[in-house]
C-alpha atoms as a PDB file:
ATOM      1  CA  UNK A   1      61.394 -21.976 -50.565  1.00  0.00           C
ATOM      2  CA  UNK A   2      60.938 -18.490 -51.143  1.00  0.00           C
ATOM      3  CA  UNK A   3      63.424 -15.909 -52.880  1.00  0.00           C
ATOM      4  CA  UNK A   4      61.696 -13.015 -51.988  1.00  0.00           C
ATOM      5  CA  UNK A   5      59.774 -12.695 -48.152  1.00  0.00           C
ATOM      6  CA  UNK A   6      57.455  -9.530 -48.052  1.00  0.00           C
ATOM      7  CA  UNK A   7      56.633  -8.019 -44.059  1.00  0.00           C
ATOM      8  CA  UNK A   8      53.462  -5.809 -44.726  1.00  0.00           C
ATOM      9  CA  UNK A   9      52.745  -2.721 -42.778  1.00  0.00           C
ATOM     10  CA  UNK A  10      49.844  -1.679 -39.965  1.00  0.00           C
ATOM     11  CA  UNK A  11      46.459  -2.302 -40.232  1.00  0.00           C
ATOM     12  CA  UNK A  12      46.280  -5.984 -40.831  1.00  0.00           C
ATOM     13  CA  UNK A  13      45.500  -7.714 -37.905  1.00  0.00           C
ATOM     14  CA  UNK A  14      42.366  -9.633 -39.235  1.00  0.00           C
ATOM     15  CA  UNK A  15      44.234 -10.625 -42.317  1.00  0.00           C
ATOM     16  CA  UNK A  16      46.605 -13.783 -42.635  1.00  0.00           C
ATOM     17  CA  UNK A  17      50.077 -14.845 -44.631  1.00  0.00           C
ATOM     18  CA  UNK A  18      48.250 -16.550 -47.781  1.00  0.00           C
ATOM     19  CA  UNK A  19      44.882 -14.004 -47.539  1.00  0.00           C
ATOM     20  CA  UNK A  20      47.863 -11.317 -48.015  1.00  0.00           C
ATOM     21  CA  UNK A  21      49.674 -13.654 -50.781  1.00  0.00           C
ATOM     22  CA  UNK A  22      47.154 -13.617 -53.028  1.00  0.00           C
ATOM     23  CA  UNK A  23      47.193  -9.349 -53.947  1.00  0.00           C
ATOM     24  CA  UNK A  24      50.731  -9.146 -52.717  1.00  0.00           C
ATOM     25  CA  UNK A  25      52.566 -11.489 -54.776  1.00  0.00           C
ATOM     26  CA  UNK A  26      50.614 -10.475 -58.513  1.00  0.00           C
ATOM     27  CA  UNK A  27      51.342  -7.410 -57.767  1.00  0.00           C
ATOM     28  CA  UNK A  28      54.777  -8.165 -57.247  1.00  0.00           C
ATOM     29  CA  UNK A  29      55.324 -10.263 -60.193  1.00  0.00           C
ATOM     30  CA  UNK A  30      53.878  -7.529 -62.562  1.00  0.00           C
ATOM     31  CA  UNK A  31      55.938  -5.261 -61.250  1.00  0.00           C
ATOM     32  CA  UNK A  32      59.418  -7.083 -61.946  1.00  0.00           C
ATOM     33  CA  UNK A  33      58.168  -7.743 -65.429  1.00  0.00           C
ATOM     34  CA  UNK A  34      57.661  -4.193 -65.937  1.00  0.00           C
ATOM     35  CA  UNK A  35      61.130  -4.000 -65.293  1.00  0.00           C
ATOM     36  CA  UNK A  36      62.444  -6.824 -67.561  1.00  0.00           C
ATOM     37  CA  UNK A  37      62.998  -8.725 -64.580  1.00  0.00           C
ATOM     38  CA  UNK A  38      63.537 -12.612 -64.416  1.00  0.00           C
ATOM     39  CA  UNK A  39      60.111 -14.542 -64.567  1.00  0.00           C
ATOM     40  CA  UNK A  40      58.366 -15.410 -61.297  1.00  0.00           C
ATOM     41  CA  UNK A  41      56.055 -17.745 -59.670  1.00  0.00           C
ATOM     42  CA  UNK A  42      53.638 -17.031 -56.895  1.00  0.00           C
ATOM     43  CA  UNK A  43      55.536 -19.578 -54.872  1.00  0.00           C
ATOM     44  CA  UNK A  44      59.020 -16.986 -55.391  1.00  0.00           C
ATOM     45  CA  UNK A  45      57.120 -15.225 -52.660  1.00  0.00           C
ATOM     46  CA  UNK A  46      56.539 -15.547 -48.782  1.00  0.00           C
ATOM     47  CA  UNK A  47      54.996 -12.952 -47.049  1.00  0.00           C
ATOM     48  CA  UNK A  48      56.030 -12.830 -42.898  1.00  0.00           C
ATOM     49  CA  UNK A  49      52.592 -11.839 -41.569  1.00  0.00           C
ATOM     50  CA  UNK A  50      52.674 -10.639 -37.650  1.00  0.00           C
ATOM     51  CA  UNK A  51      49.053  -8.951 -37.583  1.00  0.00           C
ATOM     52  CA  UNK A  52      47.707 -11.643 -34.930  1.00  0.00           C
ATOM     53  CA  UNK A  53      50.042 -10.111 -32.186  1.00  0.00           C
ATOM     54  CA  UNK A  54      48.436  -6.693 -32.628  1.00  0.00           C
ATOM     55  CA  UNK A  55      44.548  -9.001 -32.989  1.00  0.00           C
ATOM     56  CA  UNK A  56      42.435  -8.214 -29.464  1.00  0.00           C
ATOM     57  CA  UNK A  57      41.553 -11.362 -28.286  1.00  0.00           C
ATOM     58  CA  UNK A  58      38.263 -12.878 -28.863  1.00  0.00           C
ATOM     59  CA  UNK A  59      37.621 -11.084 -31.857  1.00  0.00           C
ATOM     60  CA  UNK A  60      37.237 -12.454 -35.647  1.00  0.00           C
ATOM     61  CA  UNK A  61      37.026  -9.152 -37.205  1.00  0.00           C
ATOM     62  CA  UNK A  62      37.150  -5.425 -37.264  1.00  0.00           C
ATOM     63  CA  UNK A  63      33.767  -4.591 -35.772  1.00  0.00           C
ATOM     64  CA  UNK A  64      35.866  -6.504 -32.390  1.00  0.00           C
ATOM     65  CA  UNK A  65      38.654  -3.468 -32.194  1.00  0.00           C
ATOM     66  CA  UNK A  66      37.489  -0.518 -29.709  1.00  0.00           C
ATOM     67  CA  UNK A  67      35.917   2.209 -31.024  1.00  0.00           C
ATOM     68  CA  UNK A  68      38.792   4.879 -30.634  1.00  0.00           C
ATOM     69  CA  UNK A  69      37.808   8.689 -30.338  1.00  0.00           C
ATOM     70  CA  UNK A  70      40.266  10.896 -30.038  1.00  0.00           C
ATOM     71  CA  UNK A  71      40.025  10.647 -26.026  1.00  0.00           C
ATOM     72  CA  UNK A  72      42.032   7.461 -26.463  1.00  0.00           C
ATOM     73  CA  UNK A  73      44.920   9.601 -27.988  1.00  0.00           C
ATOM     74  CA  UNK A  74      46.513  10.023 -24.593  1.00  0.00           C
ATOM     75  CA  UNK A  75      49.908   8.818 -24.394  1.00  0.00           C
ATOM     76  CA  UNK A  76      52.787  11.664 -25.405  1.00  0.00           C
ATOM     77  CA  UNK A  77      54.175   8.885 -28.074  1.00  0.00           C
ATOM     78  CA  UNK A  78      50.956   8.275 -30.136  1.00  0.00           C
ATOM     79  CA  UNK A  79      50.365  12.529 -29.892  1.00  0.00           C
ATOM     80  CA  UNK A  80      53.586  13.509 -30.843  1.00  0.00           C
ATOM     81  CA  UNK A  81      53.406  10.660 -34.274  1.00  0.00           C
ATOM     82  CA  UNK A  82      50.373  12.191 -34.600  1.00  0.00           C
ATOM     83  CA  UNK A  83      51.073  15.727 -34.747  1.00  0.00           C
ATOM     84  CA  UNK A  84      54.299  14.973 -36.925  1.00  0.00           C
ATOM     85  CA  UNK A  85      52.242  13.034 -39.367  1.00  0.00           C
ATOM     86  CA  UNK A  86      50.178  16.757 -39.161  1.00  0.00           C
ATOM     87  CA  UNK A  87      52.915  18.541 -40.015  1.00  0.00           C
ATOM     88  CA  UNK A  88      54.407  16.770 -43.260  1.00  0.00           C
ATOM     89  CA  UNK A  89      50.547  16.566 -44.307  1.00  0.00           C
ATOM     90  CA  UNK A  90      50.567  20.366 -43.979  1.00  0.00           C
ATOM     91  CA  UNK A  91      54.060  20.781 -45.828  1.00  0.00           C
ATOM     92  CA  UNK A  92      52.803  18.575 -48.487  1.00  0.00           C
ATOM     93  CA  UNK A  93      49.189  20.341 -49.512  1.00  0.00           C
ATOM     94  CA  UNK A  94      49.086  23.332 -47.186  1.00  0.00           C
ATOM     95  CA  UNK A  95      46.465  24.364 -50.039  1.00  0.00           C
ATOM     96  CA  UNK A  96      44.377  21.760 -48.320  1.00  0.00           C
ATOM     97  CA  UNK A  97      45.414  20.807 -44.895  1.00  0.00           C
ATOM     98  CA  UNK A  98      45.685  23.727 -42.095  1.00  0.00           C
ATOM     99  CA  UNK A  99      48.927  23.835 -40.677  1.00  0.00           C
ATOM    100  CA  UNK A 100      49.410  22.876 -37.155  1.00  0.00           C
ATOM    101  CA  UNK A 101      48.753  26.079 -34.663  1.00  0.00           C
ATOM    102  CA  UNK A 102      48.518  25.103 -30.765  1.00  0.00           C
ATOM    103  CA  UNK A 103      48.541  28.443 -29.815  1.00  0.00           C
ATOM    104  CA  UNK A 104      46.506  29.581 -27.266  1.00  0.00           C
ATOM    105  CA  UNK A 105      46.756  25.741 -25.298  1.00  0.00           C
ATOM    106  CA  UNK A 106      49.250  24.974 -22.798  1.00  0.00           C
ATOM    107  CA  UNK A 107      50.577  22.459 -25.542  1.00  0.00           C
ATOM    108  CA  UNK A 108      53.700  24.065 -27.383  1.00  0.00           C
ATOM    109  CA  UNK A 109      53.814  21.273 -30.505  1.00  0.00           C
ATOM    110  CA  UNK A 110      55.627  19.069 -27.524  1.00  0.00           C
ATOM    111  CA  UNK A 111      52.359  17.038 -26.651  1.00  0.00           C
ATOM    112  CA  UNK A 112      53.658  16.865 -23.463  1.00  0.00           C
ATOM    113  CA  UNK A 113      50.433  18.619 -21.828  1.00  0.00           C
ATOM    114  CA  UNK A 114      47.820  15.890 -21.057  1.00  0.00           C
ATOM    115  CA  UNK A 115      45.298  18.868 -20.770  1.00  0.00           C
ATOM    116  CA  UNK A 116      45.731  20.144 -23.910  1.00  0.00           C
ATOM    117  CA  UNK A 117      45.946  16.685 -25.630  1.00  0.00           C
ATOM    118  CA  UNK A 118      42.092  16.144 -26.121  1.00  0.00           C
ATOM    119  CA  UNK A 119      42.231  19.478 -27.876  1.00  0.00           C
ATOM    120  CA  UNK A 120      45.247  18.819 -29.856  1.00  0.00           C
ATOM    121  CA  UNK A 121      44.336  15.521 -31.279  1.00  0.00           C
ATOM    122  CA  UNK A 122      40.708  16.647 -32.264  1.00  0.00           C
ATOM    123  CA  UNK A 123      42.125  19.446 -34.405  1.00  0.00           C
ATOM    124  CA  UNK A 124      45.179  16.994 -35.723  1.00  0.00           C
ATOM    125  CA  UNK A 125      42.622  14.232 -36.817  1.00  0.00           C
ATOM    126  CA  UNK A 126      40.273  17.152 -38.590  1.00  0.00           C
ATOM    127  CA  UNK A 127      43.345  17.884 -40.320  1.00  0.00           C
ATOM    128  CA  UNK A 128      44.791  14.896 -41.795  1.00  0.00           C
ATOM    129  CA  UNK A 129      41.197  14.252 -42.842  1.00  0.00           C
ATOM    130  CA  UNK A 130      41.470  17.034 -45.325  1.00  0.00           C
ATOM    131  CA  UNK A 131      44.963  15.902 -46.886  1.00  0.00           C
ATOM    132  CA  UNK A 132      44.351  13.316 -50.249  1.00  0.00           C
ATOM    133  CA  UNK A 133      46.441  10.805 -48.631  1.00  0.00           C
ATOM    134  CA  UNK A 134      44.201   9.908 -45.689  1.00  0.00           C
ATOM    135  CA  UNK A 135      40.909  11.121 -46.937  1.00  0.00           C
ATOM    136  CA  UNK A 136      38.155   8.852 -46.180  1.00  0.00           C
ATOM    137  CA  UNK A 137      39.978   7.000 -43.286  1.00  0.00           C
ATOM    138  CA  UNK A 138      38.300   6.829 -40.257  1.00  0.00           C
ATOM    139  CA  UNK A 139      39.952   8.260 -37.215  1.00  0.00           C
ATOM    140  CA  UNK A 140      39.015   4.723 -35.043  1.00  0.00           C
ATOM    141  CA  UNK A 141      41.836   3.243 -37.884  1.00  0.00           C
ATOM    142  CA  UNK A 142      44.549   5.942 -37.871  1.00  0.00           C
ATOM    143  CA  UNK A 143      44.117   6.147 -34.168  1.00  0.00           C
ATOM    144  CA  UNK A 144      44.941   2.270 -34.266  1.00  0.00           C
ATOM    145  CA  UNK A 145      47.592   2.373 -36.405  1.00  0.00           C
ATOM    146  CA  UNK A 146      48.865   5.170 -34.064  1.00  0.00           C
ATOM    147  CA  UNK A 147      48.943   2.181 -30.986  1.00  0.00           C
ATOM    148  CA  UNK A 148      50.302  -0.070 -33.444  1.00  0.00           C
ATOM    149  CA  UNK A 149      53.502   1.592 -34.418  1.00  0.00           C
ATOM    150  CA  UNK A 150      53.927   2.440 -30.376  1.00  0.00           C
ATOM    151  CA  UNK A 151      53.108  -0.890 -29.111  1.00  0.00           C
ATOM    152  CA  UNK A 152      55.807  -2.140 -31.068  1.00  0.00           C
ATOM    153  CA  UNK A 153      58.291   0.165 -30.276  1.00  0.00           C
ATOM    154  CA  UNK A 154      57.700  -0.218 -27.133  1.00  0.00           C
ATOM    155  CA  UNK A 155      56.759  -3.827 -25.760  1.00  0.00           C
ATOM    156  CA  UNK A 156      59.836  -5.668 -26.074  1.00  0.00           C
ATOM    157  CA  UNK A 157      57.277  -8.894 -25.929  1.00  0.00           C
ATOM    158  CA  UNK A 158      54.785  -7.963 -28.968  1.00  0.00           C
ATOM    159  CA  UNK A 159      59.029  -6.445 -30.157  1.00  0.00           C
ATOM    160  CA  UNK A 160      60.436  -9.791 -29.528  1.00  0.00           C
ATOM    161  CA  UNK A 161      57.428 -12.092 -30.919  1.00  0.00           C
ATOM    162  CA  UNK A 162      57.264 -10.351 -34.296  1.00  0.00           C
ATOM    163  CA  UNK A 163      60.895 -10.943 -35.430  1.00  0.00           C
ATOM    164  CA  UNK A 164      60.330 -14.153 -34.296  1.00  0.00           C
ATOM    165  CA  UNK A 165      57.889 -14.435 -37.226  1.00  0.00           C
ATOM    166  CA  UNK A 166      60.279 -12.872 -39.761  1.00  0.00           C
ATOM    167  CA  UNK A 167      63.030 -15.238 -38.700  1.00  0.00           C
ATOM    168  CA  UNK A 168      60.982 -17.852 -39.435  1.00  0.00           C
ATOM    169  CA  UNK A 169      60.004 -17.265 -42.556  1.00  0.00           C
ATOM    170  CA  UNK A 170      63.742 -16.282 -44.134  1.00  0.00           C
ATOM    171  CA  UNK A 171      65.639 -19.790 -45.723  1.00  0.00           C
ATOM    172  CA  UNK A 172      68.624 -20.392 -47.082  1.00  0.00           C
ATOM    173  CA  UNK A 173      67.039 -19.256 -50.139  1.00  0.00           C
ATOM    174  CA  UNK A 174      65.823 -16.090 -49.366  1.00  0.00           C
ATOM    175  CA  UNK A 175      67.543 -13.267 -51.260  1.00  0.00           C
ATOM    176  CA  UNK A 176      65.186 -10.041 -50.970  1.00  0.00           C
ATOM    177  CA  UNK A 177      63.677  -8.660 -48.012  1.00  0.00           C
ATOM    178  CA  UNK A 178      61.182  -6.096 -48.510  1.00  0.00           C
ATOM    179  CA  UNK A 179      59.322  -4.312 -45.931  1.00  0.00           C
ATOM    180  CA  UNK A 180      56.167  -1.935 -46.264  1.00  0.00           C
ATOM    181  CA  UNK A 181      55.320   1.155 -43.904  1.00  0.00           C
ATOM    182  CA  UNK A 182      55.528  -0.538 -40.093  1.00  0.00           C
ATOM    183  CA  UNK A 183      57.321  -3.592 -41.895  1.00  0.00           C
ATOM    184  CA  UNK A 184      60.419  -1.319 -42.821  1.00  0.00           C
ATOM    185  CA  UNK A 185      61.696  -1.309 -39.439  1.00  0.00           C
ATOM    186  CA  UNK A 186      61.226  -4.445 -39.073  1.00  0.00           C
ATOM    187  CA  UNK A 187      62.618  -6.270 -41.736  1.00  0.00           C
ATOM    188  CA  UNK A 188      65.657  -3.607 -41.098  1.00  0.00           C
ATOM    189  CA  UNK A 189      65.819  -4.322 -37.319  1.00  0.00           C
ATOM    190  CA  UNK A 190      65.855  -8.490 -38.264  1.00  0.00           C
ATOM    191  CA  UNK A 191      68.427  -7.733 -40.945  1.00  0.00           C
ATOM    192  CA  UNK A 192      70.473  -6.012 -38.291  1.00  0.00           C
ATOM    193  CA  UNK A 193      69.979  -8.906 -35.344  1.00  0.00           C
ATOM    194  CA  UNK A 194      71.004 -11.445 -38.326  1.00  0.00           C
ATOM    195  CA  UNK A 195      74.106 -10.575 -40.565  1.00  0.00           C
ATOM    196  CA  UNK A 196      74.511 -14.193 -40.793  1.00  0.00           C
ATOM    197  CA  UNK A 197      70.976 -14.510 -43.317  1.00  0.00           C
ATOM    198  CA  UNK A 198      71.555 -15.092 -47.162  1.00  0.00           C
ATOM    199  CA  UNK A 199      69.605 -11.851 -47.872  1.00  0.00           C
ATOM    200  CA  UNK A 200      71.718  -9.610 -49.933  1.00  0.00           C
ATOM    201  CA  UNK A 201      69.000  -6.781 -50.957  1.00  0.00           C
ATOM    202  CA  UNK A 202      66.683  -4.585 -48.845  1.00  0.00           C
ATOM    203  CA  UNK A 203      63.948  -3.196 -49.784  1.00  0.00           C
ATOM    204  CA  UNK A 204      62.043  -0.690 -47.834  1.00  0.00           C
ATOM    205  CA  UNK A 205      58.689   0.806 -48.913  1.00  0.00           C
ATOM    206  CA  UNK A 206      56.686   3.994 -47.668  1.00  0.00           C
ATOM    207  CA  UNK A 207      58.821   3.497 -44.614  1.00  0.00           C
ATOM    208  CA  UNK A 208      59.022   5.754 -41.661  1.00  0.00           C
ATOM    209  CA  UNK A 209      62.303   4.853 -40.390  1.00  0.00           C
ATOM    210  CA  UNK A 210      63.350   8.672 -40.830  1.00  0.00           C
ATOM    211  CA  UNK A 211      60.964  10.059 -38.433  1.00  0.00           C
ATOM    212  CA  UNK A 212      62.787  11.550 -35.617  1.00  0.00           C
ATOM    213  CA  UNK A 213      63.126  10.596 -31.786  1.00  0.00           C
ATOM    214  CA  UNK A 214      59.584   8.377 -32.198  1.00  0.00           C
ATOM    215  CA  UNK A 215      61.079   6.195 -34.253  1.00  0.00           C
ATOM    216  CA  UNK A 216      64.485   6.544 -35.957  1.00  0.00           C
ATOM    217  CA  UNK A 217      65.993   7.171 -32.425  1.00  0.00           C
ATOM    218  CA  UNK A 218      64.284   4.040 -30.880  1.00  0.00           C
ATOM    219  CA  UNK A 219      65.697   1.500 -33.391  1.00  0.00           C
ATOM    220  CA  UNK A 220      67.341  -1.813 -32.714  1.00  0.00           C
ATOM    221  CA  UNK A 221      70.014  -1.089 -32.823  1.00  0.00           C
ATOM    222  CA  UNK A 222      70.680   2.759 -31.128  1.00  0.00           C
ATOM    223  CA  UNK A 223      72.126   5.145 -33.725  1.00  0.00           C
ATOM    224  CA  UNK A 224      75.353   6.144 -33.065  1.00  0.00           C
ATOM    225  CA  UNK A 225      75.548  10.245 -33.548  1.00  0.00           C
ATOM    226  CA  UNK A 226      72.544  10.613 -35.417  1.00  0.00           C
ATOM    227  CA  UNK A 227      73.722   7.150 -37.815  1.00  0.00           C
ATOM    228  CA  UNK A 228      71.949   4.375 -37.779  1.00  0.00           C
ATOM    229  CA  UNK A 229      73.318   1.317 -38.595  1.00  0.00           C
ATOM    230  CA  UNK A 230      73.815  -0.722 -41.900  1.00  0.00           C
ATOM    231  CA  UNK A 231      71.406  -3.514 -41.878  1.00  0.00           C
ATOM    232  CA  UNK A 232      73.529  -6.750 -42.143  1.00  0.00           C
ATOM    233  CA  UNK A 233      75.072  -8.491 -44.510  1.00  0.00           C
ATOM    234  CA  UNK A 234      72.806  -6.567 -47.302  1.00  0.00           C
ATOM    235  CA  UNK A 235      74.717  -5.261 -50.493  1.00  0.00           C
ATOM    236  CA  UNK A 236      71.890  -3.309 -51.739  1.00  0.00           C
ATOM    237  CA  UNK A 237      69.259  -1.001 -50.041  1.00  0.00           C
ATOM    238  CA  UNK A 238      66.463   0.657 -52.518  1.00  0.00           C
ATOM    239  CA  UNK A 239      64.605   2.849 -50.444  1.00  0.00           C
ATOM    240  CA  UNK A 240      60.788   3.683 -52.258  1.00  0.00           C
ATOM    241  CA  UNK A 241      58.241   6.113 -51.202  1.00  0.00           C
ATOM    242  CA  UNK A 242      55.907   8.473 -52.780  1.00  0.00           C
ATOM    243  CA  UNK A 243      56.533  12.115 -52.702  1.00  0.00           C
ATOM    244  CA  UNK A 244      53.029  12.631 -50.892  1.00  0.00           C
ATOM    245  CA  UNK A 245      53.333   9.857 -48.473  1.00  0.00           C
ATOM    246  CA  UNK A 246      52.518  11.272 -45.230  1.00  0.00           C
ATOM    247  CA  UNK A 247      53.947   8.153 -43.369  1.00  0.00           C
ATOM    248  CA  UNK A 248      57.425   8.281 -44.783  1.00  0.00           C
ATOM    249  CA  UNK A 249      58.098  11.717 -43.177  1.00  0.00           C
ATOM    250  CA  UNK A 250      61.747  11.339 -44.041  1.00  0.00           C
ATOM    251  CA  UNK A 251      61.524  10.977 -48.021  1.00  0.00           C
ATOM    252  CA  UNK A 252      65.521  10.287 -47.975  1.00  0.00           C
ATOM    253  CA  UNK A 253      66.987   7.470 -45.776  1.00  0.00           C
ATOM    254  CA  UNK A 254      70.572   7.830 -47.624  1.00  0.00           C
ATOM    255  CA  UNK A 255      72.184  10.370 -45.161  1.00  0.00           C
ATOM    256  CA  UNK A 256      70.594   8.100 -41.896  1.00  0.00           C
ATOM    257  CA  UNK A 257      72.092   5.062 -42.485  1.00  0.00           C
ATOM    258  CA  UNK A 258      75.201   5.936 -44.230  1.00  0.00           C
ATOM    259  CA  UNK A 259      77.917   3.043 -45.082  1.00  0.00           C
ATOM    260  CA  UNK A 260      81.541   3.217 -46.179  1.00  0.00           C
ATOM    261  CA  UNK A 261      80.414   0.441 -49.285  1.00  0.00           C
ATOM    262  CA  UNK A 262      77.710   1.403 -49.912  1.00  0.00           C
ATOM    263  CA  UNK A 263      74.417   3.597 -50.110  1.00  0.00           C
ATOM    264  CA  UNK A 264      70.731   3.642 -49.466  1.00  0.00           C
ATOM    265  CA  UNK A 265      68.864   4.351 -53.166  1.00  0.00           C
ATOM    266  CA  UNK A 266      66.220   6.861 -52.231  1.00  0.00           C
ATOM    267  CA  UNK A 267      63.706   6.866 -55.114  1.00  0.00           C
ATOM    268  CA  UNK A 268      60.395   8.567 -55.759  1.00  0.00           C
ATOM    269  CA  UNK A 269      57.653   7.289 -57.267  1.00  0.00           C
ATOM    270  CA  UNK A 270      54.215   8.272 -58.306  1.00  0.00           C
ATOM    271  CA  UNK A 271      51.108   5.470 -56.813  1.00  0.00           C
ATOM    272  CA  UNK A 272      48.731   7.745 -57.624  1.00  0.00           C
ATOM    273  CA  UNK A 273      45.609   8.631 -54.945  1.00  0.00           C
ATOM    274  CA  UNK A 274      46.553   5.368 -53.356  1.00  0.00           C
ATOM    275  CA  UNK A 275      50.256   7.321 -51.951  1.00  0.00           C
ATOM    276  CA  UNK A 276      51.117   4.145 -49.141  1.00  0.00           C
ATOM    277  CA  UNK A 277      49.389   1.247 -51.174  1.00  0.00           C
ATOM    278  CA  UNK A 278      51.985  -1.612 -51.051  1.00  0.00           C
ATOM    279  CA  UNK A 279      50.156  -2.687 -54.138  1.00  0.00           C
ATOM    280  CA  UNK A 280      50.617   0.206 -55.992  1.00  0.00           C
ATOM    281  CA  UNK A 281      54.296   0.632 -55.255  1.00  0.00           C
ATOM    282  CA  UNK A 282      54.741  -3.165 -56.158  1.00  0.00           C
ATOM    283  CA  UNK A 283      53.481  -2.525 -59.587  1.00  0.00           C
ATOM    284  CA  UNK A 284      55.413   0.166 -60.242  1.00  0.00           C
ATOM    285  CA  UNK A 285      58.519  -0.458 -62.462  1.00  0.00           C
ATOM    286  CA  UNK A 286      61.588   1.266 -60.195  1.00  0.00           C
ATOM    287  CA  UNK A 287      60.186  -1.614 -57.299  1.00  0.00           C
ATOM    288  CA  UNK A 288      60.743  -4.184 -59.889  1.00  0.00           C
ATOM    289  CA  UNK A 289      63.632  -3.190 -60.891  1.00  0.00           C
ATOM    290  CA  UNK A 290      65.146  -2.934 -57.496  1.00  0.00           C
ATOM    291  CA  UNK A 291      63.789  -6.553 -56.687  1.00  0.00           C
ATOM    292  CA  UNK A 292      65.226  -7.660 -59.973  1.00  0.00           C
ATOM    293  CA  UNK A 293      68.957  -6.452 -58.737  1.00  0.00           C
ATOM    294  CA  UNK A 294      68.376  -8.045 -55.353  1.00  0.00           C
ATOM    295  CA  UNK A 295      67.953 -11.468 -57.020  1.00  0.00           C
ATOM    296  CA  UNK A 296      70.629 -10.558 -59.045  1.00  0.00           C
ATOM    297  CA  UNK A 297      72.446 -10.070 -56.318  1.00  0.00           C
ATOM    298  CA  UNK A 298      73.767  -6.492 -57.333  1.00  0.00           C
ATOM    299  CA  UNK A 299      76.832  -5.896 -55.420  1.00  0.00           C
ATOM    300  CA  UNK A 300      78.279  -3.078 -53.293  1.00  0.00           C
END
């Protein structure tokens, strides 16, 4: 049984538990050496994959997946992540990405205009194709990623299903729950349906939990007066992103989810041009030293 479960972010819907496995958990083991952590095996590791539920049926890869333009970018959720995504982009290099300027459409920076949204998305996906974190992506992927973070914010049933898969992958063994991009909120929203689970250390990486009303505000459960809740039983939350991640809007989770005993440990580090790469961040020393104190089981 495995110490550590890993719940990976967007984007892998044609992948699988042990495909994943075998570049997750290296990387992870390299990077808790790095740290004078305790030796690992492969086996120390389970990753809780729930890509299938966001698979279109009948397909068997990515050629399968519609071929989103922006036209598909219709719904006021997936324009207003995308547009906020925009902005940080913009605050980050506004040497190379334009900043946001809807002037001149009936769309105020609300995305709230269904006329103006063809017009806004066009110029948001030019954008973010100029920013060094999401050059080279194609817009059919980020617009996909865009229905995968509302999908499961919003369909209880796709909502309901996924935990199911984390729930079934955590033992009496499991100690550290880590959770990349997408997979932050949902290893925090399972640590938060299940204080009862042995897992005393979160870990959340290149995690938009932050962002405002699209996804902070729509957690499991409701903050209270702008708090969110502790997750669980956990005595330790390291909270990793890199300062040019695009996707972790809110770079500091610490003031969020504030607890009497303890505190989230917001920590920058540097993946180079891969900024969201759960690879890179597992490699990097501070994530193995964080994992290394969850198994320690660091206290409050």
């Amino acid at each position: 049984m495995a110490a550590i479960v890993i719940v990976h972010g967007v984007g892998n819907q044609y992948l699988g538990k042990y495909t994943l496995h075998s570049s997750i958990a290296p990387a992870l083991l390299d990077g808790v050496r790095l740290a004078d952590g305790p030796p690992l095996k492969p086996d120390d590791v389970e990753v809780a994959f729930y890509g299938h539920w966001f698979r279109p049926p009948g397909t068997t890869s990515a050629k399968g997946e519609p071929a989103y333009a922006h036209r598909d970018v219709t719904d006021p959720f997936e324009t207003e992540l995308l547009l906020a995504l925009w902005r940080e982009a913009n605050r980050l290099e506004p040497d190379r990405v334009p900043a946001p300027d809807l002037t001149g459409t009936a769309d105020t920076g609300t995305a709230r205009s269904k006329a103006a949204v063809p017009y806004s998305v066009q110029r948001a996906l030019y954008a973010l194709s100029r920013s060094s974190f999401l050059s080279g992506v194609a817009d059919r992927f980020l617009i996909g990623v865009l229905k995968q973070v509302h999908r499961y914010l919003t369909d209880d049933l796709v909502r309901d299903s996924v935990q199911q898969e984390i729930a079934d992958c955590v033992t009496p063994e499991t100690r550290v729950l880590v959770g990349h991009s997408l997979g932050s909120v949902i290893a925090y929203e399972a640590l938060c349906a299940h204080p009862e689970w042995p897992v005393t250390a979160l870990i959340t990486i290149g995690s938009p939990l932050g962002i405002p009303n699209l996804v902070f505000d729509r957690l499991r459960p409701a903050p209270q007066a702008g708090r969110g809740a502790w997750p669980g039983g956990v005595r330790s939350w390291h909270n990793l992103c890199d300062r040019r991640d695009v996707v972790a809007l809110a770079k500091r989770l610490a003031p969020l989810f504030p607890d009497p005993r303890s505190t989230v440990d917001d920590v920058l580090v540097d993946n180079g041009w891969r900024a969201h790469a759960l690879e890179h961040h597992l490699t990097a020393a501070e994530t193995g030293a964080a994992i290394a104190e969850g198994l320690a089981g660091g206290a409050r």
